[in-house]
Protein backbone atom coordinates (compact mmCIF):
# COMPACT_ATOMS: atom_id res chain seq x y z
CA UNK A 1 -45.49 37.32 -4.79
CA UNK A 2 -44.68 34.25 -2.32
CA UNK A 3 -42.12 32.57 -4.86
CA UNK A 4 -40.35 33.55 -7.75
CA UNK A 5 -41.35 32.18 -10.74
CA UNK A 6 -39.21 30.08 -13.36
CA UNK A 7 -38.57 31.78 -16.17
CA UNK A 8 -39.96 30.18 -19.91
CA UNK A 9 -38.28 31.15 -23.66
CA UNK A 10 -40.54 32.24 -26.07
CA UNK A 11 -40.28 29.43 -28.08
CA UNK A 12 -42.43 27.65 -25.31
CA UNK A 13 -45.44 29.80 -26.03
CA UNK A 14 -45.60 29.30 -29.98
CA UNK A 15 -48.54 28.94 -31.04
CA UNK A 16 -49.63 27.88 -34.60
CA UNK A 17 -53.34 28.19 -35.84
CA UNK A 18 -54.22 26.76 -39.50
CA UNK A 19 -57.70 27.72 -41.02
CA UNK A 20 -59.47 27.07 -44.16
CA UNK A 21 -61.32 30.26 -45.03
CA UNK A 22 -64.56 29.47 -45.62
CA UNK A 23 -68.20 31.61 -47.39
CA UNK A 24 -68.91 32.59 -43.53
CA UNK A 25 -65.59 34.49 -43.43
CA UNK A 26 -65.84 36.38 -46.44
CA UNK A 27 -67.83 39.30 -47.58
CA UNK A 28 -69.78 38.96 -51.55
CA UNK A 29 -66.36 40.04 -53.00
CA UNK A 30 -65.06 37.04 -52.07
CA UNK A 31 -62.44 38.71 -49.46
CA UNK A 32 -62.16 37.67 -45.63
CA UNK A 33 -63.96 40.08 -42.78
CA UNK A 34 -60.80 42.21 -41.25
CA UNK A 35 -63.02 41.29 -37.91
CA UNK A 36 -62.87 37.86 -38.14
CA UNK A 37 -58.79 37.98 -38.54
CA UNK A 38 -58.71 40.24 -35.70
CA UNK A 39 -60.87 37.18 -34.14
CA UNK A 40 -58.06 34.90 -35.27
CA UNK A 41 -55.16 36.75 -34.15
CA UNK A 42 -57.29 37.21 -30.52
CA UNK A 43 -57.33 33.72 -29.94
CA UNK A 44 -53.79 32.50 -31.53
CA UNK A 45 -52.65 35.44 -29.00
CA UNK A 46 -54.36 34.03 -25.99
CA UNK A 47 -53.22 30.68 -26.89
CA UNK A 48 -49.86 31.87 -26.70
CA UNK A 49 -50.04 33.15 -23.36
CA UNK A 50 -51.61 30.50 -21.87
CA UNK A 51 -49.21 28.54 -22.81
CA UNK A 52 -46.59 30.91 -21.17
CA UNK A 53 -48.50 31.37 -17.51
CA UNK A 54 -50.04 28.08 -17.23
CA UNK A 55 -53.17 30.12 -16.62
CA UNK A 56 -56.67 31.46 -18.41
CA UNK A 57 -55.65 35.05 -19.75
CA UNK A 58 -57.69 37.94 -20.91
CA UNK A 59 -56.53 40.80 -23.45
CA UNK A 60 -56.42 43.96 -22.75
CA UNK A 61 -54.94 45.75 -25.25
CA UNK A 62 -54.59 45.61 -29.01
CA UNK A 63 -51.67 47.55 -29.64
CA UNK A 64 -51.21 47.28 -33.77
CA UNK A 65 -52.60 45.37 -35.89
CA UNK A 66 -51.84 45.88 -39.41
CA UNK A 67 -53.41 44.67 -42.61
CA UNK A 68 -51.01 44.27 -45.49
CA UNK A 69 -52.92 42.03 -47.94
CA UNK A 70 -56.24 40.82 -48.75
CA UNK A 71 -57.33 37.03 -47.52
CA UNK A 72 -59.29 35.70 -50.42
CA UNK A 73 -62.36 32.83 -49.95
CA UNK A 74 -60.16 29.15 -50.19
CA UNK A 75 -56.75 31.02 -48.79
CA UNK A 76 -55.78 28.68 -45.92
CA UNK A 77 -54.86 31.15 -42.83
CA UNK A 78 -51.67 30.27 -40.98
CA UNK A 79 -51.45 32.22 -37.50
CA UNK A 80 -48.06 32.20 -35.37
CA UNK A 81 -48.23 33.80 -31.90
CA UNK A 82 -45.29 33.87 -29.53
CA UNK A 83 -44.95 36.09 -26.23
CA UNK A 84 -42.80 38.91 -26.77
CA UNK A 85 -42.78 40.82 -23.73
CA UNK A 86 -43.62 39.83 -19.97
CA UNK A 87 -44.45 42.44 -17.47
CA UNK A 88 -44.91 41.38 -13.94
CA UNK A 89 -48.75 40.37 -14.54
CA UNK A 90 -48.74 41.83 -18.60
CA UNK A 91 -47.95 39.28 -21.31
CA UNK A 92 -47.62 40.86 -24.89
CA UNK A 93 -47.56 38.62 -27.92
CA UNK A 94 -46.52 39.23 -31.50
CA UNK A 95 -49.04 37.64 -34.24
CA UNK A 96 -48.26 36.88 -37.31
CA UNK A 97 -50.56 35.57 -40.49
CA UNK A 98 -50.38 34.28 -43.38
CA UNK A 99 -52.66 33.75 -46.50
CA UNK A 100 -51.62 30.72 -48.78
CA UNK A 101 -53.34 29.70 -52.05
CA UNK A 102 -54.06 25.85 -51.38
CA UNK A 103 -53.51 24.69 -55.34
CA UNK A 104 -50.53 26.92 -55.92
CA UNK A 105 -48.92 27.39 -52.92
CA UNK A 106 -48.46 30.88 -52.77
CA UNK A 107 -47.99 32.38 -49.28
CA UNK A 108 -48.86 35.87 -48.45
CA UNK A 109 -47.90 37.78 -45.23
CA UNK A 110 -50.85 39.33 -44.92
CA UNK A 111 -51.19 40.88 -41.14
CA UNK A 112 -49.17 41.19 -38.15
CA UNK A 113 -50.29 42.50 -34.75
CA UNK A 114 -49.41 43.06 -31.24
CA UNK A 115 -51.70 41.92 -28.52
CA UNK A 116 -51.51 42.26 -24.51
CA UNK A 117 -53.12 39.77 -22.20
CA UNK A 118 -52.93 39.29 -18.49
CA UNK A 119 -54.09 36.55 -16.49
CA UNK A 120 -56.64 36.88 -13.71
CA UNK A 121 -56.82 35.57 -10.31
CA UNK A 122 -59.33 34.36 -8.04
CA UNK A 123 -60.09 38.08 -7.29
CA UNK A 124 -60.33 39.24 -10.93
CA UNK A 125 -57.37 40.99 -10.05
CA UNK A 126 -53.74 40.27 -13.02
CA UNK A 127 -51.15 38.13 -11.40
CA UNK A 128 -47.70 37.08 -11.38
CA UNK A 129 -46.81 35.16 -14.53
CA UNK A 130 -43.66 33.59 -15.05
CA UNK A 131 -40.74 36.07 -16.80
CA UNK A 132 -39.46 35.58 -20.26
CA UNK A 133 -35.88 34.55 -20.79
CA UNK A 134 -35.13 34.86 -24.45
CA UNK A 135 -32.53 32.64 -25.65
CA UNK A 136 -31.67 34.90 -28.59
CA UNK A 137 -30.21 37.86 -29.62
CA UNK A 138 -33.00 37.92 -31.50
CA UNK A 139 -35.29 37.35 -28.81
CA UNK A 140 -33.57 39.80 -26.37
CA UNK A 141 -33.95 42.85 -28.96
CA UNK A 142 -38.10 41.75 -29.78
CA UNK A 143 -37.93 41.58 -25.88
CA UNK A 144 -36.46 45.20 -25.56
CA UNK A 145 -38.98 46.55 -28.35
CA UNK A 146 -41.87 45.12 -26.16
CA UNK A 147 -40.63 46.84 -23.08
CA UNK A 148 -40.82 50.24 -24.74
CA UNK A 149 -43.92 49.46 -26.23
CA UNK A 150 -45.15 48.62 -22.66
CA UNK A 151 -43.60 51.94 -21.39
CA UNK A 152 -45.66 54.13 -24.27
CA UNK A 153 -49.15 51.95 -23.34
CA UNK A 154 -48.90 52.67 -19.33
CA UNK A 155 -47.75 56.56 -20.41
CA UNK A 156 -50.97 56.57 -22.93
CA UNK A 157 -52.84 55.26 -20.23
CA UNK A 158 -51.79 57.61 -17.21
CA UNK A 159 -52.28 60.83 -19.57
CA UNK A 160 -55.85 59.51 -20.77
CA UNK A 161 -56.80 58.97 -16.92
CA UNK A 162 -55.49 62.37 -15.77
């Protein structure tokens, strides 16, 4: 790396994504595909990181995604991504999502998930992206969290390659 790069707070990354679910994102019970949320929470987690590195991104790992609640046909999906954890070239982001009923207002949490992206050069090869410098205590402790769950993906990773 030539320069260092200027670090960026989370909050510079947040990403919101509002959808109407709609009859092509449900199955004949009237619930939405767990694929197309994972779809969702893909791109709200890209956004996120683009946002952070400036740059086009790629995911490479899903690292938990969790379904709490049905989405039902008509729910309006909210979808909050913010980075989490920066690596030298690794970008994690947390998602969040939420289902709300549009005539009562009732809002669901409904899935969370954590998502890793990095950004590729002209090579194909991850590069530098900028670090994160939370500006919470907050922040600092997600940002601690992410580290270790870093630290258990490479260890996964070197024991499935050995």
């Amino acid at each position: 790396m030539d320069e260092l790069l200027p670090g960026k707070p989370p909050s510079a990354s947040r990403t919101v994504l509002v959808q109407l679910m709609g009859p092509r994102d449900a199955n004949n019970m009237g619930y939405v595909h767990g694929g197309w949320i994972m779809k969702l929470v893909d791109e709200a987690g890209a956004l996120a990181c683009i946002r952070h590195a400036r740059r086009r991104v790629v995911t490479v790992a899903v690292d938990r995604m969790d379904f709490r609640q049905p989405i039902r046909l008509g729910d309006l999906v909210t979808l909050t991504a913010e980075v989490s954890y920066v690596g030298m070239t690794s970008m994690e982001t947390e998602v969040h999502v939420t289902a709300e009923n549009p005539v009562t207002g009732e809002c669901t949490v409904t899935n969370m998930a954590y998502l890793v992206y990095v950004a590729p050069g002209e090579d194909g090869r991850p590069v530098a992206v900028p670090p994160l410098t939370p500006e919470t205590e907050a922040e600092r402790q997600r940002m601690e969290e992410g580290s270790q769950r870093q630290a258990y993906r490479l260890e996964q990773r070197r024991r499935s390659e050995s």
